[in-house]
PDB file of N, CA and C in Angstrom:
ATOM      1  N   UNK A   1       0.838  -1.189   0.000  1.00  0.00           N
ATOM      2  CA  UNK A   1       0.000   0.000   0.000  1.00  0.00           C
ATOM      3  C   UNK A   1       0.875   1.242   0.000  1.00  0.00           C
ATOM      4  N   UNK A   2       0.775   2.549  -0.902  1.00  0.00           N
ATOM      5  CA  UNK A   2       1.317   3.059  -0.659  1.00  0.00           C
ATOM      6  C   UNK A   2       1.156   4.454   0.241  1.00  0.00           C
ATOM      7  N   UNK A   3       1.916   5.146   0.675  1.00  0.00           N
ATOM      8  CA  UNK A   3       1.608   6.104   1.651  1.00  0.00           C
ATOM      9  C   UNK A   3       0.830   7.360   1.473  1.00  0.00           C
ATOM     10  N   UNK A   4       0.073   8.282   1.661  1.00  0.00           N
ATOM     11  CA  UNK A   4      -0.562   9.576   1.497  1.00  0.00           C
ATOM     12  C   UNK A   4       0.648  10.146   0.427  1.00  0.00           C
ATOM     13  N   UNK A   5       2.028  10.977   0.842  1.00  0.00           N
ATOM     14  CA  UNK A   5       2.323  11.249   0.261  1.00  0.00           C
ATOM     15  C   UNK A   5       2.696  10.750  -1.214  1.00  0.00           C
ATOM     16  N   UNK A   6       2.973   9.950  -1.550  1.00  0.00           N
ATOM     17  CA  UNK A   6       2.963   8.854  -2.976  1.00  0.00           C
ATOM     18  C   UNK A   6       1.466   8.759  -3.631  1.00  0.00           C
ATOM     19  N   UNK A   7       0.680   9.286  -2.821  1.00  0.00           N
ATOM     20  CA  UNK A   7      -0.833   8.900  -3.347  1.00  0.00           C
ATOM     21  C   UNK A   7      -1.178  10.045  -3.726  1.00  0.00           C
ATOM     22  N   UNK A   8      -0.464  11.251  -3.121  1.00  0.00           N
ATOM     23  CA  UNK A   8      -1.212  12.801  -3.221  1.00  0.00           C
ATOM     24  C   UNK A   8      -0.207  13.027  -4.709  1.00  0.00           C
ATOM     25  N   UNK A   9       0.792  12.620  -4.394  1.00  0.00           N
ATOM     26  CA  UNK A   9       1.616  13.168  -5.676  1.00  0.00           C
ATOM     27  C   UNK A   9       1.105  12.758  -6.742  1.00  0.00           C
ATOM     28  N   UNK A  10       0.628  11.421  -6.800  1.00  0.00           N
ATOM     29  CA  UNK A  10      -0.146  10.740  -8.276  1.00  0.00           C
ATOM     30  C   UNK A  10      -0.902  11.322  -8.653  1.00  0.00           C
ATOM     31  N   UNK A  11      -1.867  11.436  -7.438  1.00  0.00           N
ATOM     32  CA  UNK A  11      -3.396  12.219  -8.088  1.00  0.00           C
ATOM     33  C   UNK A  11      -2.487  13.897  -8.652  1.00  0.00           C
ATOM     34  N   UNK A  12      -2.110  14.370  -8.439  1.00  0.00           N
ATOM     35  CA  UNK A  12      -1.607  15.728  -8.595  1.00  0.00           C
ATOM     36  C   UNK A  12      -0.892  15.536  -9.996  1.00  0.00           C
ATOM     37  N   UNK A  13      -0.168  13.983 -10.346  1.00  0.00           N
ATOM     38  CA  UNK A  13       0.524  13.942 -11.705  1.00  0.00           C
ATOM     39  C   UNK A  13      -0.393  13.852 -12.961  1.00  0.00           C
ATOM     40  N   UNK A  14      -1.679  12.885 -12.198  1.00  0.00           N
ATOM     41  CA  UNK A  14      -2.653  12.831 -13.150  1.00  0.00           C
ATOM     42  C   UNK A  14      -3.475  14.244 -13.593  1.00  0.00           C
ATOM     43  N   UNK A  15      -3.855  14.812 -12.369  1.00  0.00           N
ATOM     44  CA  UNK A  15      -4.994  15.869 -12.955  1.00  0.00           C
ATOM     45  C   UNK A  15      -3.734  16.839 -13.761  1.00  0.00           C
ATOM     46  N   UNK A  16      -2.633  17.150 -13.564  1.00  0.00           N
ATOM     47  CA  UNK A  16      -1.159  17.853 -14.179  1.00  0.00           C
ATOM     48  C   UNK A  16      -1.503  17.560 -15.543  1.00  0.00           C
ATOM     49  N   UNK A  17      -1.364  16.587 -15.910  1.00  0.00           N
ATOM     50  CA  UNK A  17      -1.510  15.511 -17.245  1.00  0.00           C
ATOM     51  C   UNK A  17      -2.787  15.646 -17.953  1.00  0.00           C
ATOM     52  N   UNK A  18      -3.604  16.157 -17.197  1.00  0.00           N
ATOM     53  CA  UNK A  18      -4.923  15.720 -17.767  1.00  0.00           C
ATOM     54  C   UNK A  18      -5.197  17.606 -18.480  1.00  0.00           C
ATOM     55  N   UNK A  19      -5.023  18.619 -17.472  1.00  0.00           N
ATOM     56  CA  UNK A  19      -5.143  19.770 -17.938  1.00  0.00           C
ATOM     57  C   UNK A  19      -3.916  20.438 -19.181  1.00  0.00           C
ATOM     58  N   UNK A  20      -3.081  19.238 -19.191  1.00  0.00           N
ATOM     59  CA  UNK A  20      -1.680  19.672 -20.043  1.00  0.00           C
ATOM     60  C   UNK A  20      -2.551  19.000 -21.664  1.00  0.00           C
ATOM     61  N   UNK A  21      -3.300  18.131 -21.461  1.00  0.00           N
ATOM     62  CA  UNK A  21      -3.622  17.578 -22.342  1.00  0.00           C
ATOM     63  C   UNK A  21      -4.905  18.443 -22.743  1.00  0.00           C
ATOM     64  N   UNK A  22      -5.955  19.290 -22.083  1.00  0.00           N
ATOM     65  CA  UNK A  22      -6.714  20.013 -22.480  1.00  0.00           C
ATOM     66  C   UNK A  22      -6.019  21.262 -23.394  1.00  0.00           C
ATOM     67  N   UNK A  23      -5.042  21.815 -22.478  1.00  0.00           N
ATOM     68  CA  UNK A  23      -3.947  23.143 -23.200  1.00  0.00           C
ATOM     69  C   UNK A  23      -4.025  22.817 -24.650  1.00  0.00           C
ATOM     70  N   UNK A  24      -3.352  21.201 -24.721  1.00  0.00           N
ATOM     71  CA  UNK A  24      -2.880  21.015 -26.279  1.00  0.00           C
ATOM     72  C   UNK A  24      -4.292  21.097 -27.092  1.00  0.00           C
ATOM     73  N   UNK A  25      -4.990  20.564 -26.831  1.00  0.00           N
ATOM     74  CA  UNK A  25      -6.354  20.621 -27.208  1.00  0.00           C
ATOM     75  C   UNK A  25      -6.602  22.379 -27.921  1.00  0.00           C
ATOM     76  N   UNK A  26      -6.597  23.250 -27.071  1.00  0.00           N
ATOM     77  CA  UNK A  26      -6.937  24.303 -26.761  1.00  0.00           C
ATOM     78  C   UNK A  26      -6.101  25.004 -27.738  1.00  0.00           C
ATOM     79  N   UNK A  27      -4.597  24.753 -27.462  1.00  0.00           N
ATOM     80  CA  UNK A  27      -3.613  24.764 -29.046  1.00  0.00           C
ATOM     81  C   UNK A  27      -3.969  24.821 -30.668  1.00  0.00           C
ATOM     82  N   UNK A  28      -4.316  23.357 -30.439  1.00  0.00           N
ATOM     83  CA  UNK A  28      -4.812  22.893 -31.617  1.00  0.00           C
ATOM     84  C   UNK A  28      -5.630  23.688 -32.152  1.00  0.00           C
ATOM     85  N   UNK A  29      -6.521  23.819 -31.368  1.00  0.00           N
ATOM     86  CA  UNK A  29      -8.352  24.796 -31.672  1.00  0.00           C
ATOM     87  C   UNK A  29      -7.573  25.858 -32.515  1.00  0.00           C
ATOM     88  N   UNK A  30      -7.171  26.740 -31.795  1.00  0.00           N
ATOM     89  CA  UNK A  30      -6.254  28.667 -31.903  1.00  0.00           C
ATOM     90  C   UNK A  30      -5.481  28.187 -33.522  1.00  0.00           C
ATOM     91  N   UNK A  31      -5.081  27.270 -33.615  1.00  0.00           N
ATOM     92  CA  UNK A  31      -4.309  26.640 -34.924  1.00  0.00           C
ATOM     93  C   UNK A  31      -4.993  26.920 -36.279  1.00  0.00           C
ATOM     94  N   UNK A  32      -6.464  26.122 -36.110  1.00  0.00           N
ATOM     95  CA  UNK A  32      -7.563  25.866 -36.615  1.00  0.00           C
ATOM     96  C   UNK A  32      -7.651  27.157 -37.382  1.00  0.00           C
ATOM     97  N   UNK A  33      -7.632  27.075 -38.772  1.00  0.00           N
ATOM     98  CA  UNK A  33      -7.990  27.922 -39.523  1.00  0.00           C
ATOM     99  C   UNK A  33      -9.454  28.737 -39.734  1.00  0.00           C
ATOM    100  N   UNK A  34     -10.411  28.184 -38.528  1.00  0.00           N
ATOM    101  CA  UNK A  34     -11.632  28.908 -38.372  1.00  0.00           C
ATOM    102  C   UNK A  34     -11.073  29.770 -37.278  1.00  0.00           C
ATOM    103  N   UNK A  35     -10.528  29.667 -36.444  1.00  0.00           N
ATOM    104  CA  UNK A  35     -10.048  30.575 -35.439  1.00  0.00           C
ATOM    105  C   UNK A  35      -8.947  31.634 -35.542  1.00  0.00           C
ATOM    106  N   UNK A  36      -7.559  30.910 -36.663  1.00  0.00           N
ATOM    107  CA  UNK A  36      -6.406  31.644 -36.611  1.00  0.00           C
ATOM    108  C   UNK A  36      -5.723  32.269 -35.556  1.00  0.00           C
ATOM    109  N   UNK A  37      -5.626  32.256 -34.418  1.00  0.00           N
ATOM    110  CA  UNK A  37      -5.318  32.412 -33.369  1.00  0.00           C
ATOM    111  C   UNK A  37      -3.696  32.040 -33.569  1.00  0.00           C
ATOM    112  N   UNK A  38      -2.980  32.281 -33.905  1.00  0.00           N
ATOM    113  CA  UNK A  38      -1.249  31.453 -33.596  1.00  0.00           C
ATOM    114  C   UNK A  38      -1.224  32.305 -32.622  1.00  0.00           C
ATOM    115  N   UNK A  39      -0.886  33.355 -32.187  1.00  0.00           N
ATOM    116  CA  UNK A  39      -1.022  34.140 -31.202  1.00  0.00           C
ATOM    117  C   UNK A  39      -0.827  33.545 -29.607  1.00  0.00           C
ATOM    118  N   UNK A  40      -2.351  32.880 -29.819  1.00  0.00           N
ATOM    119  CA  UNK A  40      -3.121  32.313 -28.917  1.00  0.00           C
ATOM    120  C   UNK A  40      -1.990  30.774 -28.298  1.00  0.00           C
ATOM    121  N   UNK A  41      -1.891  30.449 -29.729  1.00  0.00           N
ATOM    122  CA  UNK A  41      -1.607  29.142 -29.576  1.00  0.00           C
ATOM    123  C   UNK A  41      -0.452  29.464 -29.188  1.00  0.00           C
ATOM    124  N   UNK A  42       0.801  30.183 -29.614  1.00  0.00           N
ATOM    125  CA  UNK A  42       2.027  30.480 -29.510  1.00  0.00           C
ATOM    126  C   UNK A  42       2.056  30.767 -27.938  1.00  0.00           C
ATOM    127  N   UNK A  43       1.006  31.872 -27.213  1.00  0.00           N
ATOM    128  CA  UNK A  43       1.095  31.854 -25.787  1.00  0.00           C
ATOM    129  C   UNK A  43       0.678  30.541 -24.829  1.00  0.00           C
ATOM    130  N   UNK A  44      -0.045  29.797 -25.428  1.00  0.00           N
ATOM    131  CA  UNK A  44       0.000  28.496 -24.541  1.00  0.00           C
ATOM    132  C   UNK A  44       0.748  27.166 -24.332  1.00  0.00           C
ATOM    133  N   UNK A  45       1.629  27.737 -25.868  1.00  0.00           N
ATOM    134  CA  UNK A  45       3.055  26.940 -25.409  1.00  0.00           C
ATOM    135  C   UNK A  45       3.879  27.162 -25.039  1.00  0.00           C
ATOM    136  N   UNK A  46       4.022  28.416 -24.616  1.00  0.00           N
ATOM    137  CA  UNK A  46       5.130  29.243 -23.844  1.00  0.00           C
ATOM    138  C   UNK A  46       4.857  28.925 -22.487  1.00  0.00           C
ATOM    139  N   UNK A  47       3.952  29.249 -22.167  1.00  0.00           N
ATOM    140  CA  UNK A  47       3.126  28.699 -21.134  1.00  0.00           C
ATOM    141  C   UNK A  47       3.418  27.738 -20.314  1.00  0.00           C
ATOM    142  N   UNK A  48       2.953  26.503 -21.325  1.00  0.00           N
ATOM    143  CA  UNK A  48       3.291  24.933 -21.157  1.00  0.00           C
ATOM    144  C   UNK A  48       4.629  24.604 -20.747  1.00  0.00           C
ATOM    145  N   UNK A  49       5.985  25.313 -21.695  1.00  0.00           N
ATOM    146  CA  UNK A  49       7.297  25.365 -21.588  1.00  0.00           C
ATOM    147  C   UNK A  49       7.896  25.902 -20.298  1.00  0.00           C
ATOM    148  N   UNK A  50       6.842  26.881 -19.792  1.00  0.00           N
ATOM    149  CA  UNK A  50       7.668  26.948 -18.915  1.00  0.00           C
ATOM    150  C   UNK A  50       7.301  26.328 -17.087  1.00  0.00           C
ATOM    151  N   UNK A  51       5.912  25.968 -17.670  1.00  0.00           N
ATOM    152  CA  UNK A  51       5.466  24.878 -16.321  1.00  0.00           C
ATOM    153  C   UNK A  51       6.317  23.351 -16.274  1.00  0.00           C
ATOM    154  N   UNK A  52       6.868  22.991 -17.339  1.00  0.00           N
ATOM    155  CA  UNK A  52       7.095  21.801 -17.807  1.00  0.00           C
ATOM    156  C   UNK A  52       9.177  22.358 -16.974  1.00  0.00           C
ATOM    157  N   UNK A  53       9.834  23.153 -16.894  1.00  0.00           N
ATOM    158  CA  UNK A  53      10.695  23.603 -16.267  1.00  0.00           C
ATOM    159  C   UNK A  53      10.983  23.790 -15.122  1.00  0.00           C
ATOM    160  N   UNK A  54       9.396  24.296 -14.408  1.00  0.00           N
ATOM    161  CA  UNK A  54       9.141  24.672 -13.093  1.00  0.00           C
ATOM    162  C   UNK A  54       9.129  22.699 -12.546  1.00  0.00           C
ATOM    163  N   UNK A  55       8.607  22.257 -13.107  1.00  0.00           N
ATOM    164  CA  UNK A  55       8.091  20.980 -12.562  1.00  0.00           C
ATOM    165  C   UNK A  55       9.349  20.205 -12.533  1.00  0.00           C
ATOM    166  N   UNK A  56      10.143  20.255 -13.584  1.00  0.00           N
ATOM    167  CA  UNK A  56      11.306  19.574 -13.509  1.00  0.00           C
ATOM    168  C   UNK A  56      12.524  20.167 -12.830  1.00  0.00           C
ATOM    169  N   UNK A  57      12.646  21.022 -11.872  1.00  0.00           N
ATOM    170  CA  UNK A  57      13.260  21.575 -10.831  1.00  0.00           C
ATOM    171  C   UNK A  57      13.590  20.635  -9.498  1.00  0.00           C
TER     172      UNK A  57
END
């Protein structure tokens, strides 16, 4: 069994994972030539880049 802390960190890697995977989503959309947004999209991978830095600290 594993302990609270090992259990809190998972759930925290998953929902991490799960909203990183909406972003790209959200990317994609701004991409989308009905939207044209690069802008958009360009700021949410900057974004992404630099949570993905913070996390790996």
């Amino acid at each position: 069994m594993r302990g609270f802390p090992e259990q809190l960190c998972s759930e925290i890697t998953l929902e991490f994972n799960d909203c990183s995977k909406q972003v790209l989503d959200m990317e994609s959309l701004f991409l989308n030539p009905d939207y044209c947004r690069v802008d958009l999209a360009e700021l949410l991978r900057a974004i992404q880049t630099q949570e993905l830095h913070l996390v790996c600290l």
